[in-house]
PDB file of N, CA and C in Angstrom:
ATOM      1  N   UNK A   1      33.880  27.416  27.398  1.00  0.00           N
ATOM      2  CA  UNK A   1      32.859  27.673  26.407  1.00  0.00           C
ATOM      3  C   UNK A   1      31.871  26.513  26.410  1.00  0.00           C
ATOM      4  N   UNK A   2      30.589  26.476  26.369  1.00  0.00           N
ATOM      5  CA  UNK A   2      29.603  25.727  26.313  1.00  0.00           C
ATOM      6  C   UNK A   2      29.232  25.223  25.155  1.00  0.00           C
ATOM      7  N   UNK A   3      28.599  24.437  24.844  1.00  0.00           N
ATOM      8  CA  UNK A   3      28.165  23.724  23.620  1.00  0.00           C
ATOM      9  C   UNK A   3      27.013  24.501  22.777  1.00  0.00           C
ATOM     10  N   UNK A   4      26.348  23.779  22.078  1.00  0.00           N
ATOM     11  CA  UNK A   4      24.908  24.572  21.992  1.00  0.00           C
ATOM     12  C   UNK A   4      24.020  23.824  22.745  1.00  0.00           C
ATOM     13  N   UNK A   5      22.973  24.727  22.607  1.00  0.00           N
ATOM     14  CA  UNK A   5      21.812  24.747  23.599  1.00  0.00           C
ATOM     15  C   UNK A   5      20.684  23.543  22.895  1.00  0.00           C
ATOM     16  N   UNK A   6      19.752  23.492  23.229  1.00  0.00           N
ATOM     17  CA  UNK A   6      18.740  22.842  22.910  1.00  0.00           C
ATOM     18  C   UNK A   6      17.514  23.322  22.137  1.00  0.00           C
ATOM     19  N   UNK A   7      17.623  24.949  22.832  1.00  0.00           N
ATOM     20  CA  UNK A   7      16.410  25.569  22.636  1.00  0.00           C
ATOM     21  C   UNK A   7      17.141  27.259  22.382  1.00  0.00           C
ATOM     22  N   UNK A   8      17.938  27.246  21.002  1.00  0.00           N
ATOM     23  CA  UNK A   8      18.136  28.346  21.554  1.00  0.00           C
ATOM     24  C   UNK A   8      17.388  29.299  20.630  1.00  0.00           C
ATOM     25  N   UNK A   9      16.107  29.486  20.503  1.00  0.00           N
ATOM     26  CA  UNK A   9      15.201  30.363  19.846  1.00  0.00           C
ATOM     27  C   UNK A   9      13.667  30.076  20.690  1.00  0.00           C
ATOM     28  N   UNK A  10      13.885  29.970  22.240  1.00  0.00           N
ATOM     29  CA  UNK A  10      13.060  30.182  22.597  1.00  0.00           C
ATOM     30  C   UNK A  10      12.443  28.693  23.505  1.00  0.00           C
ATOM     31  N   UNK A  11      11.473  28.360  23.549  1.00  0.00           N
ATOM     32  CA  UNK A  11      10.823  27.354  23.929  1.00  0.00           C
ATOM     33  C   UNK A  11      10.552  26.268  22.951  1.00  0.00           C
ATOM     34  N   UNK A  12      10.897  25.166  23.157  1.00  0.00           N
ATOM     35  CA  UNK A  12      10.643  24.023  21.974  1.00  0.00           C
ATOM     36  C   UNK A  12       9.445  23.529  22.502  1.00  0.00           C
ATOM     37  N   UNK A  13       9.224  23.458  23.676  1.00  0.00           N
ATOM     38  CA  UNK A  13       8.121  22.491  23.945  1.00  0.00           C
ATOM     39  C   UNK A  13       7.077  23.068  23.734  1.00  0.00           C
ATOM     40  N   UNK A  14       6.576  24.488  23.300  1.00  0.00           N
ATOM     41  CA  UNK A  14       5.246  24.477  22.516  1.00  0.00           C
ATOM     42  C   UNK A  14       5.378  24.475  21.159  1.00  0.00           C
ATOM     43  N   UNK A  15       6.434  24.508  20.688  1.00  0.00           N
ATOM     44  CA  UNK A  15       6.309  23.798  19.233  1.00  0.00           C
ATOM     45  C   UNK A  15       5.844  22.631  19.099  1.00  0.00           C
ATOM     46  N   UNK A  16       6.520  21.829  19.645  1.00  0.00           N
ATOM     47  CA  UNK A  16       6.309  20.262  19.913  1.00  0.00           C
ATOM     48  C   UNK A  16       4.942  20.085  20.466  1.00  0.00           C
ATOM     49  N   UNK A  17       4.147  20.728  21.177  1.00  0.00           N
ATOM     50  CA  UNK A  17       2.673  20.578  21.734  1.00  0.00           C
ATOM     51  C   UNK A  17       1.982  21.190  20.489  1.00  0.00           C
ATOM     52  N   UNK A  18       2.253  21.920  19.844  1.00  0.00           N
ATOM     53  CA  UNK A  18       1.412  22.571  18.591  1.00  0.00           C
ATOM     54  C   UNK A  18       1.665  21.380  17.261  1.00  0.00           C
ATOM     55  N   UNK A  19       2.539  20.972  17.304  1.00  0.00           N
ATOM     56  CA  UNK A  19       2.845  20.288  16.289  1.00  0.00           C
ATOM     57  C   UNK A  19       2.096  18.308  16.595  1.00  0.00           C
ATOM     58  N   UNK A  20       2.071  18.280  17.955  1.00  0.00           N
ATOM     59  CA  UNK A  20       1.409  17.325  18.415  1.00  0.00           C
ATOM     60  C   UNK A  20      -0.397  17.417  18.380  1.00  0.00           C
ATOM     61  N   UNK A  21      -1.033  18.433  18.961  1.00  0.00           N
ATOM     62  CA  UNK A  21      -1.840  18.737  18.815  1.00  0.00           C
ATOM     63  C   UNK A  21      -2.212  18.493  17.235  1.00  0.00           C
ATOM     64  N   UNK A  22      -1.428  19.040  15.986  1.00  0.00           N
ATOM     65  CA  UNK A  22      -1.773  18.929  14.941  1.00  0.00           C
ATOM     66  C   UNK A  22      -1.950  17.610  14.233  1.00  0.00           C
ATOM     67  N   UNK A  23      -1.158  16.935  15.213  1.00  0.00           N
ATOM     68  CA  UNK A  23      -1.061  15.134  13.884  1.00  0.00           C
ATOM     69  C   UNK A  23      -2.495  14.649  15.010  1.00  0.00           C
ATOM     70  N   UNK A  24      -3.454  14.783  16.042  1.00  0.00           N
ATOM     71  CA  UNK A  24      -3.882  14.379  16.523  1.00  0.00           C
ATOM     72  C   UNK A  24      -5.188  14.736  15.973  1.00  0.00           C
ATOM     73  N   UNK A  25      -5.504  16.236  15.515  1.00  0.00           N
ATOM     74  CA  UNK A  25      -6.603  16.487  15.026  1.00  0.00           C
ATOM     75  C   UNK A  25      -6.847  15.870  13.517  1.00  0.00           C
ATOM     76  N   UNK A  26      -5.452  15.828  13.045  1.00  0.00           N
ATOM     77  CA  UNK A  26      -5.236  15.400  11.836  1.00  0.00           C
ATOM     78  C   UNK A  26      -5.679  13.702  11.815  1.00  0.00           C
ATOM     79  N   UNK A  27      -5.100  13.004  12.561  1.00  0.00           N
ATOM     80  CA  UNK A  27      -5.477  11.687  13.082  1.00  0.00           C
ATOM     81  C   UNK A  27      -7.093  11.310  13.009  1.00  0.00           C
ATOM     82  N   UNK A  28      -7.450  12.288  14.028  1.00  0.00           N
ATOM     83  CA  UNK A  28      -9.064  11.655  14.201  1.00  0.00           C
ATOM     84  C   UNK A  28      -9.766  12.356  13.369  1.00  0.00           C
ATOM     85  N   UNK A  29      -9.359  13.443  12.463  1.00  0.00           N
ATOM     86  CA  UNK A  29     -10.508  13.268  10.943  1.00  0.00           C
ATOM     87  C   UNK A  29     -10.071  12.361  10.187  1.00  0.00           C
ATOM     88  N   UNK A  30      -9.298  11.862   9.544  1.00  0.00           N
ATOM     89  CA  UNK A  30      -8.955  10.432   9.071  1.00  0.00           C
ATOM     90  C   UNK A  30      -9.794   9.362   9.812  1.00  0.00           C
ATOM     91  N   UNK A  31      -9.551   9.000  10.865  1.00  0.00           N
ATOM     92  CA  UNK A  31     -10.677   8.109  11.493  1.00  0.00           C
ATOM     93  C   UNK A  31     -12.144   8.086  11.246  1.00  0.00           C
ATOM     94  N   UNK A  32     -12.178   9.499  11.389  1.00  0.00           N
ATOM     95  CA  UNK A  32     -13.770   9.881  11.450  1.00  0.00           C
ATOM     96  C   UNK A  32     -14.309   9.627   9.566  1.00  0.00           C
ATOM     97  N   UNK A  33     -13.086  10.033   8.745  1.00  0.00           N
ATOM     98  CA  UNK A  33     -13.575   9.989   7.796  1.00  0.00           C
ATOM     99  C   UNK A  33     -14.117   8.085   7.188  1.00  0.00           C
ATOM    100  N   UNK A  34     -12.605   7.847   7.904  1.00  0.00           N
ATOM    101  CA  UNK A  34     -12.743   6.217   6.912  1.00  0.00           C
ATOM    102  C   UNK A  34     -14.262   5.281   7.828  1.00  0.00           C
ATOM    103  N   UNK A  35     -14.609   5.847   8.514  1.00  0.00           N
ATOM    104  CA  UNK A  35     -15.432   4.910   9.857  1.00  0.00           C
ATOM    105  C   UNK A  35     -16.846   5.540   9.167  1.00  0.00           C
ATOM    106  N   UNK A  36     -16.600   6.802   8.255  1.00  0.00           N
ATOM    107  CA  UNK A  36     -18.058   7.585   7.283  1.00  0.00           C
ATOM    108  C   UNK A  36     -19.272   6.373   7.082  1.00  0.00           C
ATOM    109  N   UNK A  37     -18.382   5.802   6.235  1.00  0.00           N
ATOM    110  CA  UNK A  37     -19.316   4.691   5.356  1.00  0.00           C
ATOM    111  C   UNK A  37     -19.097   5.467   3.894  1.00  0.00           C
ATOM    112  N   UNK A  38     -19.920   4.384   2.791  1.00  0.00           N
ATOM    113  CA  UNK A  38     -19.961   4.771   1.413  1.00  0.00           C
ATOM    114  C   UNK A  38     -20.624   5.800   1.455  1.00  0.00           C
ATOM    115  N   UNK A  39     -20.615   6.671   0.297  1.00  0.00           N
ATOM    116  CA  UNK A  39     -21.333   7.246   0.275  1.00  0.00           C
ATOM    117  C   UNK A  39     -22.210   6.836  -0.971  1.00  0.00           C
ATOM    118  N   UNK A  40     -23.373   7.194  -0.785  1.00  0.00           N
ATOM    119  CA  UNK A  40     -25.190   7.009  -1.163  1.00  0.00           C
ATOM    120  C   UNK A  40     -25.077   7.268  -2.778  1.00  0.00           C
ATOM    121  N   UNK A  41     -25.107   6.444  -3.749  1.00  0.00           N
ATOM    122  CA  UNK A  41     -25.551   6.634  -5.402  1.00  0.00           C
ATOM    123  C   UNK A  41     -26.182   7.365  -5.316  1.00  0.00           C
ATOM    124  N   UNK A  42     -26.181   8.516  -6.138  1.00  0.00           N
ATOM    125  CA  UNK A  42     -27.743   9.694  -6.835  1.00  0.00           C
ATOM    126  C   UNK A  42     -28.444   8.568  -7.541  1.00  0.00           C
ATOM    127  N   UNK A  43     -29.882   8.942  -7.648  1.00  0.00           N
ATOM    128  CA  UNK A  43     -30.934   8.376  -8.718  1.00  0.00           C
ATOM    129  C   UNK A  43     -30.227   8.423  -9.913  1.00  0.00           C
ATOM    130  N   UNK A  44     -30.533   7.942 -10.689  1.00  0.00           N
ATOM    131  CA  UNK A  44     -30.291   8.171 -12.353  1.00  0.00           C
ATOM    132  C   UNK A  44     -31.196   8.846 -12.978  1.00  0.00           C
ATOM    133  N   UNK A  45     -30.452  10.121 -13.619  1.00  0.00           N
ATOM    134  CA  UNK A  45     -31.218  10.752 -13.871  1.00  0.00           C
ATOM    135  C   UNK A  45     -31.122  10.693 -15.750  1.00  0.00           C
ATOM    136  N   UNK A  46     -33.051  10.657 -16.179  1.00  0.00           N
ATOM    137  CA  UNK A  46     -32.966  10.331 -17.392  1.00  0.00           C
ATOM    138  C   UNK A  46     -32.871  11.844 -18.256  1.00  0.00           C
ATOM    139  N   UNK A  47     -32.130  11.913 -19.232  1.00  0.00           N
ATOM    140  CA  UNK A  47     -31.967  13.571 -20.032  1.00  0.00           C
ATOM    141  C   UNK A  47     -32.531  13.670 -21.278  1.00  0.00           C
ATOM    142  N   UNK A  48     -33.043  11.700 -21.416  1.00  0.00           N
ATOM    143  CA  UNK A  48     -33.151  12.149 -23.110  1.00  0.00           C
ATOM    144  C   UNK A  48     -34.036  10.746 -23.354  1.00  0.00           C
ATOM    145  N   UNK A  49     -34.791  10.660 -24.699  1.00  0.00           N
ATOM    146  CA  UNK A  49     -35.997   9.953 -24.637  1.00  0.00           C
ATOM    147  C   UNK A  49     -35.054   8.663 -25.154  1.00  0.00           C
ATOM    148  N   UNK A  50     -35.418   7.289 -25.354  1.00  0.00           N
ATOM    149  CA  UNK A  50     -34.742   6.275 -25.902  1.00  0.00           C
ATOM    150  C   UNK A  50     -34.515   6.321 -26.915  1.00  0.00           C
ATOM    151  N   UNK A  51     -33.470   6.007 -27.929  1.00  0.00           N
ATOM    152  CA  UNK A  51     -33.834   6.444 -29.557  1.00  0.00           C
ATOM    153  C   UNK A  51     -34.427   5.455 -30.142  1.00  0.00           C
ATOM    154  N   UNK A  52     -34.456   5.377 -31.041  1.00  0.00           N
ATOM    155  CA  UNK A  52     -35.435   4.032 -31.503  1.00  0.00           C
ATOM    156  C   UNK A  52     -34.620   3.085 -32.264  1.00  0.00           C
ATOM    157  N   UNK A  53     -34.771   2.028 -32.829  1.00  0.00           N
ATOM    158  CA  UNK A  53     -33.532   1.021 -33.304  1.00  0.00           C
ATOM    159  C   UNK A  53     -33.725   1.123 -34.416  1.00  0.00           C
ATOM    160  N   UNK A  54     -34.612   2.035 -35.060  1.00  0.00           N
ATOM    161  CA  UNK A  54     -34.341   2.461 -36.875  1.00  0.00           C
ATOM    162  C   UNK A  54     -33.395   3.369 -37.025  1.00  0.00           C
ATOM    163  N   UNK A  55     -33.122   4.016 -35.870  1.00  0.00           N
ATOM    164  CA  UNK A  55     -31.940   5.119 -36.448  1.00  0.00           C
ATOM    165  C   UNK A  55     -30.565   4.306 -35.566  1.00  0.00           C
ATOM    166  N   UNK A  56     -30.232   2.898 -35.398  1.00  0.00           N
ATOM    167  CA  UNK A  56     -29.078   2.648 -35.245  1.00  0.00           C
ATOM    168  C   UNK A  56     -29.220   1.406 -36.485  1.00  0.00           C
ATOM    169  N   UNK A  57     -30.153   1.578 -37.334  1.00  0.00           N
ATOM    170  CA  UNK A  57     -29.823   0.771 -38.598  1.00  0.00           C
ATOM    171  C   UNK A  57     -30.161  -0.826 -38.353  1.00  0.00           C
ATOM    172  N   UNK A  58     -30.973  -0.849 -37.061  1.00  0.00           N
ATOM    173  CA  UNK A  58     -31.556  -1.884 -36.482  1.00  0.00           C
ATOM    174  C   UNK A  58     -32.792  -2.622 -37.315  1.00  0.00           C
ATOM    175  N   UNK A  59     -32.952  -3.558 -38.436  1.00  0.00           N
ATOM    176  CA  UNK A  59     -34.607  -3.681 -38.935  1.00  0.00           C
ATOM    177  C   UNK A  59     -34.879  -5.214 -37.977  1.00  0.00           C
ATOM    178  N   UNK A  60     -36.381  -5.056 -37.943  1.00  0.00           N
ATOM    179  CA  UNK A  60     -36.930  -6.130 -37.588  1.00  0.00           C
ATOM    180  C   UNK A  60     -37.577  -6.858 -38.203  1.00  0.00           C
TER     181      UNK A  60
END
């Protein structure tokens, strides 16, 4: 009687090439991402007029 097999559902080695393939694509977007740079502040955008310092109880 023989032992078990290695492969016994077929072919391992394109699992192993699919699964390689995957940490590699996975790899170089990580690279690609961190090598980006910052990304760019928006303008500031104004929504509303200044209030005035009488209505924070401000006198001069």
């Amino acid at each position: 009687m023989h032992g078990p097999t290695s492969a016994p559902h077929g072919r391992p080695s394109a699992r192993y090439a699919r699964a390689f393939a995957a940490a590699v694509v996975a790899a170089v977007g990580l690279i690609t991402a961190a090598n980006a740079g910052p990304a760019r502040a928006a303008e500031p955008v104004r929504t509303a007029e200044p209030v005035p310092a009488a209505v924070h109880g401000v006198r001069g």
